[in-house]
Protein backbone atom coordinates (compact mmCIF):
# COMPACT_ATOMS: atom_id res chain seq x y z
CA UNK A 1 17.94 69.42 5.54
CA UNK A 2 18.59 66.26 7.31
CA UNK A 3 20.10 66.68 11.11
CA UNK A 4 23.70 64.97 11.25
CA UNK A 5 23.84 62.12 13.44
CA UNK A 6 27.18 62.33 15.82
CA UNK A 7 29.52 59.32 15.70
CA UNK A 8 28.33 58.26 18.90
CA UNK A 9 24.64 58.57 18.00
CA UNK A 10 25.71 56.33 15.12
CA UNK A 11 27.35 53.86 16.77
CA UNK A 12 24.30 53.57 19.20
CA UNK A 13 21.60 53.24 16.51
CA UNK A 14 23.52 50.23 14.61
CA UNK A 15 24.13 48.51 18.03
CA UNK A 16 20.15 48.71 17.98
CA UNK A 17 19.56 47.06 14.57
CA UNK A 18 21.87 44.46 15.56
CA UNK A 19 20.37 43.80 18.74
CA UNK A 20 16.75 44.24 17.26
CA UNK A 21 17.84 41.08 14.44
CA UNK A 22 19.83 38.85 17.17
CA UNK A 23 16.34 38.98 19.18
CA UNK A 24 14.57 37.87 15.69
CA UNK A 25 16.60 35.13 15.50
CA UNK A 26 16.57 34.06 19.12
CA UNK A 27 14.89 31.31 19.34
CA UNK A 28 14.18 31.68 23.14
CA UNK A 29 12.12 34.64 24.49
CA UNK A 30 13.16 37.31 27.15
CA UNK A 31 12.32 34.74 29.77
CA UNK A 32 15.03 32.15 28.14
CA UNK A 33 12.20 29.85 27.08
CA UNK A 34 12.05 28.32 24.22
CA UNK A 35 9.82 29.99 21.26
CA UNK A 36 6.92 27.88 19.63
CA UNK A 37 6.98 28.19 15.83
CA UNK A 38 4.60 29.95 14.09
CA UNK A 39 2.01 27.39 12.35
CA UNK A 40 0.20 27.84 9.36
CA UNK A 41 -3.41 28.62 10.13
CA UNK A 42 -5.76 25.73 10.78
CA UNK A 43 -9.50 26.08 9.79
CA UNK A 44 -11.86 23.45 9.80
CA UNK A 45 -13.76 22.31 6.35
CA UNK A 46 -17.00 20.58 6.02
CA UNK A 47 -18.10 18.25 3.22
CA UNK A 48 -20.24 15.65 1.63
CA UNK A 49 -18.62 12.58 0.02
CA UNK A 50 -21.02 11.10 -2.89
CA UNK A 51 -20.85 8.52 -5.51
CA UNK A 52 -20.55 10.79 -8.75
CA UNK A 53 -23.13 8.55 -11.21
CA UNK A 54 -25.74 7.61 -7.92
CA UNK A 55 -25.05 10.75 -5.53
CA UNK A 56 -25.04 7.87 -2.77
CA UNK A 57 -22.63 8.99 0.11
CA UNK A 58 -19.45 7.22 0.33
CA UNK A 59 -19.37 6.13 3.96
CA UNK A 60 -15.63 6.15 4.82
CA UNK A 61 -13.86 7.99 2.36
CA UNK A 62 -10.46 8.82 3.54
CA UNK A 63 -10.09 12.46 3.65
CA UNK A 64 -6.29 14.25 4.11
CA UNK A 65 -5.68 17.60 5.05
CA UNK A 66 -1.67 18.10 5.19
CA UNK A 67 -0.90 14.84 7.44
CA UNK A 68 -4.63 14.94 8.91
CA UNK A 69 -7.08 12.30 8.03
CA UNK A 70 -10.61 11.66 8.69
CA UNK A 71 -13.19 8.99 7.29
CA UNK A 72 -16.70 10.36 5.89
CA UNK A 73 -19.23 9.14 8.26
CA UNK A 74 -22.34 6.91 7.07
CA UNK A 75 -24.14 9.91 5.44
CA UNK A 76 -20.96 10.59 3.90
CA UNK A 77 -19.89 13.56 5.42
CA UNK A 78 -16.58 14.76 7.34
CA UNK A 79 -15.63 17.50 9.46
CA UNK A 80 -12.03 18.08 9.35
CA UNK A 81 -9.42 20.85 10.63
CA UNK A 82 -6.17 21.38 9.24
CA UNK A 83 -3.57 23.83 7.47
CA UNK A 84 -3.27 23.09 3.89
CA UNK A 85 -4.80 24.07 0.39
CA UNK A 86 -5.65 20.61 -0.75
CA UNK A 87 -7.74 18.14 0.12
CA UNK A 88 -7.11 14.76 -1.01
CA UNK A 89 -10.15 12.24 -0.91
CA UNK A 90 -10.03 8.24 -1.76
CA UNK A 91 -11.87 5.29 -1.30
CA UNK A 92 -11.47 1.41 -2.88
CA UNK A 93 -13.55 1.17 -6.10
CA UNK A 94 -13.26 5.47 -7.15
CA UNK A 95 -10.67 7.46 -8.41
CA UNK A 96 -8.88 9.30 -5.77
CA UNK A 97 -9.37 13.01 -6.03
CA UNK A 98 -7.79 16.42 -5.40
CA UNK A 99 -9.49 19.86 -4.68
CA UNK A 100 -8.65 22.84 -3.62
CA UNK A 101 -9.48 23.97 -0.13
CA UNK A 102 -11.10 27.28 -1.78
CA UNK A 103 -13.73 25.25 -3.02
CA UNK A 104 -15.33 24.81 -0.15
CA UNK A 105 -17.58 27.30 1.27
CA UNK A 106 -21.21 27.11 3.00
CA UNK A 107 -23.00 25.07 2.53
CA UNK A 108 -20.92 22.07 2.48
CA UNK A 109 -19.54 20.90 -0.82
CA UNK A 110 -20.68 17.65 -2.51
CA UNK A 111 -17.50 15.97 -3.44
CA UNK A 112 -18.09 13.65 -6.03
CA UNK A 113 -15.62 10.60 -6.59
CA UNK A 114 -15.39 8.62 -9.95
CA UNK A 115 -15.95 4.75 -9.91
CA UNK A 116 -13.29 3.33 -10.41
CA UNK A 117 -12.39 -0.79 -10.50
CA UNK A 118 -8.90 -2.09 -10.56
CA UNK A 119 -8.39 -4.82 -13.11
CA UNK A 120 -4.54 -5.44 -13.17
CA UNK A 121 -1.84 -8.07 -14.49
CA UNK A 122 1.29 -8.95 -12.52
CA UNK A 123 5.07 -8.10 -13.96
CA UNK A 124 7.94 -8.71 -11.87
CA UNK A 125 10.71 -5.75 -11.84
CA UNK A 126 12.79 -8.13 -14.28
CA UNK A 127 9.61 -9.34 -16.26
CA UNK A 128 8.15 -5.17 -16.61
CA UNK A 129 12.27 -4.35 -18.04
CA UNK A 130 12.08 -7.20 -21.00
CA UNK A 131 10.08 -5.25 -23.59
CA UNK A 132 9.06 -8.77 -25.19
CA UNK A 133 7.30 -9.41 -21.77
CA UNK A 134 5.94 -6.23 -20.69
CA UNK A 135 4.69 -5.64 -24.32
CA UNK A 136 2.49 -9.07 -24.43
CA UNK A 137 1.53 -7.98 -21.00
CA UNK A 138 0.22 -4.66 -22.18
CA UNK A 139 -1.51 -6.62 -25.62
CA UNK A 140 -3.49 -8.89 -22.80
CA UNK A 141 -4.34 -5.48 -20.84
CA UNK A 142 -5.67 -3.75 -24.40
CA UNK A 143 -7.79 -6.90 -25.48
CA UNK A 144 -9.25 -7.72 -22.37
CA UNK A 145 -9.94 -3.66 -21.58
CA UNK A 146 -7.42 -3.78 -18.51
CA UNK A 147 -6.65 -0.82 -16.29
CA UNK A 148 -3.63 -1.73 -14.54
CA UNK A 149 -0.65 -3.21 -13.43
CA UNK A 150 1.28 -4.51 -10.21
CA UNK A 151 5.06 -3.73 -10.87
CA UNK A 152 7.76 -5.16 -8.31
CA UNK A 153 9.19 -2.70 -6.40
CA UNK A 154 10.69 -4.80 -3.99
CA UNK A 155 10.92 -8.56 -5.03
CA UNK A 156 10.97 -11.72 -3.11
CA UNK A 157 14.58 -11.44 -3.16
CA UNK A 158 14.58 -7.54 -1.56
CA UNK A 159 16.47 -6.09 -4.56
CA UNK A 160 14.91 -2.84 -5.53
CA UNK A 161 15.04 -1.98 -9.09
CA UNK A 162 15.27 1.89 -9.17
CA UNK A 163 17.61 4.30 -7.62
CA UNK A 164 16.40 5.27 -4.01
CA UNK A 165 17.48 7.72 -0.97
CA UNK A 166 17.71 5.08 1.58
CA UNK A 167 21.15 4.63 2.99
CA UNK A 168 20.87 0.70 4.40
CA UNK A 169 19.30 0.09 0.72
CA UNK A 170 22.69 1.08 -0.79
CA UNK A 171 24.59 -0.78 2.31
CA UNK A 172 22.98 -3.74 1.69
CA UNK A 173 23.46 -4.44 -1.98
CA UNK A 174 20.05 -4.16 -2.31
CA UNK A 175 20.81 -1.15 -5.32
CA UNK A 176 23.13 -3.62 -7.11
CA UNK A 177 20.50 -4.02 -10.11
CA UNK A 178 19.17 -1.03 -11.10
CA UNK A 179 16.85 -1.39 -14.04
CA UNK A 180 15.28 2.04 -14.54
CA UNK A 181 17.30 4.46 -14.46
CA UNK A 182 14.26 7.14 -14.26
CA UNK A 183 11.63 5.51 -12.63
CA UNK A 184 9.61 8.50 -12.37
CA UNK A 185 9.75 9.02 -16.39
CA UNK A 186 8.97 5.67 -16.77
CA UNK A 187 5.72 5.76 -14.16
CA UNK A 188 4.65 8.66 -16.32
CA UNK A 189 4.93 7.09 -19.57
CA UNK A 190 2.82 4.31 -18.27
CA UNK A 191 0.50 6.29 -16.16
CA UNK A 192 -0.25 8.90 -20.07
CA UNK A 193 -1.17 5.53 -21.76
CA UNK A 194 -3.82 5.19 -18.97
CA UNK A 195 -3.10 2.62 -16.24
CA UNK A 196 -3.06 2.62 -13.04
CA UNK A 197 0.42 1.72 -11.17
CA UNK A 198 0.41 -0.51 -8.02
CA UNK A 199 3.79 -1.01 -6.48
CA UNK A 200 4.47 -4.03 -5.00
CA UNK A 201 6.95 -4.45 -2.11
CA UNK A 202 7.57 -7.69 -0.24
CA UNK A 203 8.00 -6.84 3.28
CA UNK A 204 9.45 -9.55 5.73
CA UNK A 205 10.89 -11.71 3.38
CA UNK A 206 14.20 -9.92 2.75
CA UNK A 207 17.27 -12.37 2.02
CA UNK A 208 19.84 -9.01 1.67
CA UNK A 209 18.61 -7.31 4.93
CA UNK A 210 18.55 -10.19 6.78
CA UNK A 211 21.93 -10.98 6.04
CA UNK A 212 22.82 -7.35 6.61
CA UNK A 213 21.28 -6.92 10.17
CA UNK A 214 21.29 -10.36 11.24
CA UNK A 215 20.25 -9.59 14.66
CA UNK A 216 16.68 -8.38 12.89
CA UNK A 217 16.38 -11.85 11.00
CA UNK A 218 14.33 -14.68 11.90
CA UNK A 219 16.18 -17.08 13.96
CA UNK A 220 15.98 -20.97 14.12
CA UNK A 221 15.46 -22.55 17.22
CA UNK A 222 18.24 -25.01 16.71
CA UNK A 223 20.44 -21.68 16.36
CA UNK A 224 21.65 -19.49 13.52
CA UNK A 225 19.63 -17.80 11.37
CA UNK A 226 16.40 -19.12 9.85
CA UNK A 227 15.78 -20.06 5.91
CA UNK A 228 12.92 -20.78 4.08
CA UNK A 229 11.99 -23.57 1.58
CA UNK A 230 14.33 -21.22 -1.22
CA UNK A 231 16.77 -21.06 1.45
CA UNK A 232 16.25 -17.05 1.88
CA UNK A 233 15.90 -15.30 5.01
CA UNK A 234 13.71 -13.55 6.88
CA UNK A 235 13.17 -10.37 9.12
CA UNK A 236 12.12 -10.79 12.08
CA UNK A 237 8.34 -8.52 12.48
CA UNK A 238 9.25 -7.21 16.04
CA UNK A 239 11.65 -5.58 14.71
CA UNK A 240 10.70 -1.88 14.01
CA UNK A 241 14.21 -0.54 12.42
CA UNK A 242 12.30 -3.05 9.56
CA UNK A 243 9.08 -1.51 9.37
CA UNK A 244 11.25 2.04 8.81
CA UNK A 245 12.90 0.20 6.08
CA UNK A 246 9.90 -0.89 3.99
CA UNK A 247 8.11 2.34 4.64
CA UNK A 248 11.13 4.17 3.25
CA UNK A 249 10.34 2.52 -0.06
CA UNK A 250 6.84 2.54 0.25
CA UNK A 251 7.56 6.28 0.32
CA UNK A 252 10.00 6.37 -2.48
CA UNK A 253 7.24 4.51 -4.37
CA UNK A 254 4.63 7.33 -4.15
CA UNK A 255 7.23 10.32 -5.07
CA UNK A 256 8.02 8.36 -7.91
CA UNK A 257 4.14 8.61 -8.88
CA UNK A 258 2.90 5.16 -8.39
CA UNK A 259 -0.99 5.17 -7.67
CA UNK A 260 -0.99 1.95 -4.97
CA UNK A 261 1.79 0.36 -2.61
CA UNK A 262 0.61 -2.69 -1.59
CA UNK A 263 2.37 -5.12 1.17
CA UNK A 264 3.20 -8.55 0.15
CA UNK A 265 4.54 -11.12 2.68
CA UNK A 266 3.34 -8.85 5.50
CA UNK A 267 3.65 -12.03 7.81
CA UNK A 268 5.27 -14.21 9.84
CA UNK A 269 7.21 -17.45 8.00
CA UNK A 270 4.66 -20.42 8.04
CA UNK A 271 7.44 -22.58 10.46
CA UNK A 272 6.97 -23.57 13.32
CA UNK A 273 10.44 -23.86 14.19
CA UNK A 274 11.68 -20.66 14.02
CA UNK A 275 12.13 -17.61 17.00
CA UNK A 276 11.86 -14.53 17.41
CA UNK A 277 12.84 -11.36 19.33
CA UNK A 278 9.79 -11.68 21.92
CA UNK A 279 7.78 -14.42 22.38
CA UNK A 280 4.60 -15.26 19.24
CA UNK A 281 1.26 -15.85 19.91
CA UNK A 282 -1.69 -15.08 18.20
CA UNK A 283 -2.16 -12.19 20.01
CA UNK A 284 1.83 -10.59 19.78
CA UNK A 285 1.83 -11.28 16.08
CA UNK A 286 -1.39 -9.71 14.58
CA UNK A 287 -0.22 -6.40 16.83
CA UNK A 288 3.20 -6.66 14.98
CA UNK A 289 1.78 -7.29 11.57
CA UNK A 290 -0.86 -4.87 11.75
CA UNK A 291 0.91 -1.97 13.86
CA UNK A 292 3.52 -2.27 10.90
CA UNK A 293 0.52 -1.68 8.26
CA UNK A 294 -0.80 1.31 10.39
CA UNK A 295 2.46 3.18 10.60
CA UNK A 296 2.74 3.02 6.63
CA UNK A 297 -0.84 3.93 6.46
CA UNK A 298 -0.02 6.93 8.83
CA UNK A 299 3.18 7.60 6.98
CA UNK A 300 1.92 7.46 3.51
CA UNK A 301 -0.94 9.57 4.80
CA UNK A 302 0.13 13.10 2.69
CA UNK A 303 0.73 11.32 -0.75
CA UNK A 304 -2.96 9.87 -0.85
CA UNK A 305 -2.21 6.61 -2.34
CA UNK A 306 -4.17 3.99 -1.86
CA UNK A 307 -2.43 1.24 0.79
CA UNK A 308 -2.71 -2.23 0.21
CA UNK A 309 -1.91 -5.94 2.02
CA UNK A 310 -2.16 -9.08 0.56
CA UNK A 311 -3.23 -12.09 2.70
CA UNK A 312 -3.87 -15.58 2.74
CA UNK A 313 -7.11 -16.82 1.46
CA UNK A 314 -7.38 -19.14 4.62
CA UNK A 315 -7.45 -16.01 6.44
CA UNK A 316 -10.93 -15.59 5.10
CA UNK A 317 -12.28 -18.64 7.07
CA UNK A 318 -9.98 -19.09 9.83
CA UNK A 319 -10.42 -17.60 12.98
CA UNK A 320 -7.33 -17.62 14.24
CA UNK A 321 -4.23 -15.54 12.69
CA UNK A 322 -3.57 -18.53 10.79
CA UNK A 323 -0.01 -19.01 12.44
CA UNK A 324 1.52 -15.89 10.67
CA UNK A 325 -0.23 -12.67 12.21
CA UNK A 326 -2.92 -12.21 9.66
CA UNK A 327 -6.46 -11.47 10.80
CA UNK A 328 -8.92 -10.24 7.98
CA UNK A 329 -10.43 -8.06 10.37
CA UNK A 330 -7.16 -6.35 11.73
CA UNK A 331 -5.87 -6.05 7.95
CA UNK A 332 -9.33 -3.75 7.45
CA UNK A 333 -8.49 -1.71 10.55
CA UNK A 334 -4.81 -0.81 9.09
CA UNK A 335 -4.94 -0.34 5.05
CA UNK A 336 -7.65 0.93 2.39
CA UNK A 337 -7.71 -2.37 0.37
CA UNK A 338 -7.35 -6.26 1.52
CA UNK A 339 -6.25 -8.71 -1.31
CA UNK A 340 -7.10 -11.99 -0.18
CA UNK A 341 -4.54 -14.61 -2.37
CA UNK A 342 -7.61 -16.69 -3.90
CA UNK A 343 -5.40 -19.13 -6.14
CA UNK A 344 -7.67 -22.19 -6.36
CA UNK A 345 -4.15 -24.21 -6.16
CA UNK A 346 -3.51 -22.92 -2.70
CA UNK A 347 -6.69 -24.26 -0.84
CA UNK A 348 -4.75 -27.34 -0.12
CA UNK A 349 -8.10 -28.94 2.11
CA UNK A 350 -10.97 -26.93 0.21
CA UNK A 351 -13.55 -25.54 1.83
CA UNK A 352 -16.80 -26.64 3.12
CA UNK A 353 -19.09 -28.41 0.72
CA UNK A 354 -16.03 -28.26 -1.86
CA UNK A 355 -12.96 -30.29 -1.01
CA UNK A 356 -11.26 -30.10 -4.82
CA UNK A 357 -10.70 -26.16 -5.26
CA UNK A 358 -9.65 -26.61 -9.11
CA UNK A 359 -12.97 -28.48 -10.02
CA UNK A 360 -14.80 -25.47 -8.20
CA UNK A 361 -13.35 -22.15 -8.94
CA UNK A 362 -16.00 -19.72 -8.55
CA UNK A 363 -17.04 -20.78 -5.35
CA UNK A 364 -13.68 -21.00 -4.12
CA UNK A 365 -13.18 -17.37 -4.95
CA UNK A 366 -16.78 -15.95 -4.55
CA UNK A 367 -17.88 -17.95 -0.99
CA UNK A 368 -14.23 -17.16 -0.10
CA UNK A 369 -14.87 -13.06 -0.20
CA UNK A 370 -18.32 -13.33 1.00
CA UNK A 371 -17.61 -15.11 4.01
CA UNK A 372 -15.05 -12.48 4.92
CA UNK A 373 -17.97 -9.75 4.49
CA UNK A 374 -20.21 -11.51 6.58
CA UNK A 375 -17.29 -11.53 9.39
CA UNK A 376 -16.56 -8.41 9.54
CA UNK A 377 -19.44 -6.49 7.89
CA UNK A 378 -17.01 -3.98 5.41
CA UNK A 379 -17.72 -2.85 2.24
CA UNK A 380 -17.26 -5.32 -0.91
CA UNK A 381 -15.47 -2.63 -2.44
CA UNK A 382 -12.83 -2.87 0.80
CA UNK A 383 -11.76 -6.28 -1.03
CA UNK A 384 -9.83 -6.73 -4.10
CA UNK A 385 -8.81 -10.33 -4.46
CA UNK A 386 -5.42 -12.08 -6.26
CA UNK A 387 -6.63 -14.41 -8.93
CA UNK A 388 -4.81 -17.31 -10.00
CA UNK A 389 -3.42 -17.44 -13.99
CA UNK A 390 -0.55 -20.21 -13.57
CA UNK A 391 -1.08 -23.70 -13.71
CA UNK A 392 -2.27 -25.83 -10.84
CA UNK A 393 0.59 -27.46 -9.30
CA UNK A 394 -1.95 -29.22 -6.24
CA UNK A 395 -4.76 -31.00 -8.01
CA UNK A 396 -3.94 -31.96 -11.55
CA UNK A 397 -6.11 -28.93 -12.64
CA UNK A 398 -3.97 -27.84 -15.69
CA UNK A 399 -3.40 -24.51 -17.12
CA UNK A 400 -5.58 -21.96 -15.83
CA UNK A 401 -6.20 -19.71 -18.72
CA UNK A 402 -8.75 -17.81 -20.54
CA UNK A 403 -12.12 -20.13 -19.09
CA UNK A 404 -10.81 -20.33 -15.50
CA UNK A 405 -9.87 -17.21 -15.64
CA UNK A 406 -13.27 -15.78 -16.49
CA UNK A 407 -15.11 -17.88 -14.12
CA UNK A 408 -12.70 -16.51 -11.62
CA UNK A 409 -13.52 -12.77 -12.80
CA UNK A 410 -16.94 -13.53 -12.34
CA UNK A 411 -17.32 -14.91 -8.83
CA UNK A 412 -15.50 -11.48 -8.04
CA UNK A 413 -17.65 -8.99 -9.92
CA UNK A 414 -20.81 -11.23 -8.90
CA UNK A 415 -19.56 -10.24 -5.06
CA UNK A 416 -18.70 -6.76 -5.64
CA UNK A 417 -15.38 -6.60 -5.14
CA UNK A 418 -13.23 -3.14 -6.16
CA UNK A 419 -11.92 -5.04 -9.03
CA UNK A 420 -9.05 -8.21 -9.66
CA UNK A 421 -5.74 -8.89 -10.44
CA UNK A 422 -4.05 -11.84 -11.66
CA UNK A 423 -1.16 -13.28 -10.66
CA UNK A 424 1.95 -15.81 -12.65
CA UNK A 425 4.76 -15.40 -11.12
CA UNK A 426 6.28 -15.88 -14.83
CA UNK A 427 4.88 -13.21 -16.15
CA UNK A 428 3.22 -14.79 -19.14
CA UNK A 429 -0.59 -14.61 -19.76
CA UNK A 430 -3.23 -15.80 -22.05
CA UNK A 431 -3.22 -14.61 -25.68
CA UNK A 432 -6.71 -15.02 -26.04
CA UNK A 433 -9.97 -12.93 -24.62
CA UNK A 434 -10.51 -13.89 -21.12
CA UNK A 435 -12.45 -10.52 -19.22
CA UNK A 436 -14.91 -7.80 -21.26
């Protein structure tokens, strides 16, 4: 038989309970400071990175733990501590990778990544929603034994085409045309029929949020607000409430199961005449251009996509940041992949030994890439170059379709580049064979 409790001893033994969970809850100790959360438990895991037809080691391989990263060293092999039970592995030219953290034990494990080479085809937002055009699109990618495509996800004209979480997005108009109403159903469709998704999102050319937060746009220096050649305007770099922007979407990109974000117009307009919110030099503007591209690397860190900037080809040979904050060698520092804009058209004064681009294609695109390996001594498979598949508009070249466009395929395989993608901004490509 149980002893009774009297009602005192039973009002004293609930205050006690209740006392006991208020001190649970508490989030200060009995000294009134302020409790540290528990963390998950961080152990440290050892591996080998290899090459899974060669068994070479794949020196710098990105390797994510949770929101730490590491790179393989030259033999291939990290060392990393963390709390998670994944660890995500990628590198330019594999298939990224997943494993769980169980399957590592001692010895270290021998990670092997799949080869893997990008060969994509541009669509527009409005170019991938016409079925006539994304259909011919994906009859050029079957032919020519394509992988991939680059899909707008933020145009030139800053509209996104998919519903987002991003307050100034809605604010802005920027939500007015939404074209897929389940962009995630739609990346999955795509992604069972075997290609590889690269979302495209123009960063600092932004017509709607320049005209939403003015005092972020570019400015002229005769006063007002600065406008480009298609009279649209542009953010101002400095400006880090942009950066926040753009990696929003960048973010929104990778939940909705794209493979790639890559960075277009991740520069500084090409005017002189223009200001901005601290003074430009060479120096200022690569630190704003590439401390933006770090802080989306960093951010898009626990997703494991691969990160991506597209550059100027000049920025291959020039020294300087070309006027616009683009260094080759700073763009390698920041992102996984650099996609140097090789359009024949766009080499306005050649290059050495070969002043008309159009009547020399493959050395415009092949002496292009090697000259920014032998600057900065990275990886072939750290490039990925833009190709050019519209017709010349600078040299009386004509059309450039299925010959041009294999000699231009072939100056990048002949480097070793982590595969191609060709660019019109209309959308419409060759009919014919033009890659094996």
């Amino acid at each position: 038989m149980k002893p009774k409790l009297s009602l005192f001893g039973l009002i004293l033994a609930v205050a006690l309970v209740l006392a006991g969970a208020a001190a649970a809850d508490d989030p200060k100790d009995a000294a009134g400071q302020t409790k540290e959360p528990v963390a998950a438990a961080t152990k440290g895991y050892n591996g080998k990175v290899v090459d899974a037809q060669t068994k070479a080691p794949i020196a710098g391989a990105l390797v994510t733990l949770g929101d730490q990263q590491v790179r393989a060293d030259k033999d291939g092999v990290f060392h990393l501590e963390g709390a998670g039970e994944t660890l995500k592995l990628r590198f330019p030219g594999y298939a990224r990778r997943e494993i769980a953290t169980s399957e590592l034990g001692t010895p270290p494990a021998e990670i092997a990544l799949t080869p893997f080479m990008v060969k994509a085809l541009y669509l527009s937002s409005y170019g991938f929603a016409s079925k006539q055009i994304r259909e011919a699109a994906k009859e050029a990618l079957k032919l020519n034994n394509m992988n991939a495509l680059v899909i707008d996800v933020k145009g030139d004209r800053g509209f996104i085409p998919f519903k987002v979480d991003i307050p100034l997005a809605d604010e802005m108009g920027a939500q007015k045309n939404i074209l897929f109403k389940d962009i995630k159903a739609v990346v999955a469709s795509l992604k069972e029929q075997g290609l590889y998704l690269i979302a495209r999102i123009v960063v600092f050319k932004d017509d709607p949020l320049a005209a939403a937060r003015p005092q972020w746009a570019v400015k002229s220096k005769g006063g007002g607000v600065f406008r480009d050649r298609e009279r649209l305007r542009w953010i101002d770099p400095f400006h880090q409430g942009a950066w926040d922007y753009n990696i929003a979407i960048a973010k929104a990109a990778a939940e909705a199961g794209f493979d790639e974000v890559q960075f277009d117009y991740v520069r500084f307009p090409d005017n002189r005449r223009v200001g901005f919110a601290k003074p430009a030099n060479q120096d200022s503007r690569t630190e704003a251009i590439t401390g933006f591209l770090k802080a989306a690397h960093r951010a898009l860190a626990p997703y494991n996509v691969m990160v991506a900037a597209d550059i100027f080809g000049y920025v291959m040979w020039n020294l300087d940041d070309t006027g616009i904050g683009q260094k080759v060698d700073a763009s390698l520092e920041a992102v996984d992949v650099v996609c140097p804009m090789l359009y024949p058209s766009g080499y306005q004064f050649g290059i050495p030994k070969y002043k008309n681009p159009v009547q020399n294609t493959y050395e415009i695109v092949y002496l292009s890439l090697k000259r920014a390996q032998e600057r900065t001594g990275a990886n072939p498979l750290r490039f990925r170059p833009w190709l050019q598949a519209f017709r010349d508009y600078a040299f009386r070249g004509g059309d450039f379709k299925e010959e041009k466009m294999r000699i231009q395929i072939k100056a990048s395989d002949k480097f070793g580049a982590s595969g191609w993608m060709f660019w019109n901004p209309r959308n419409i490509y060759p009919t014919g064979k033009f890659a094996d």
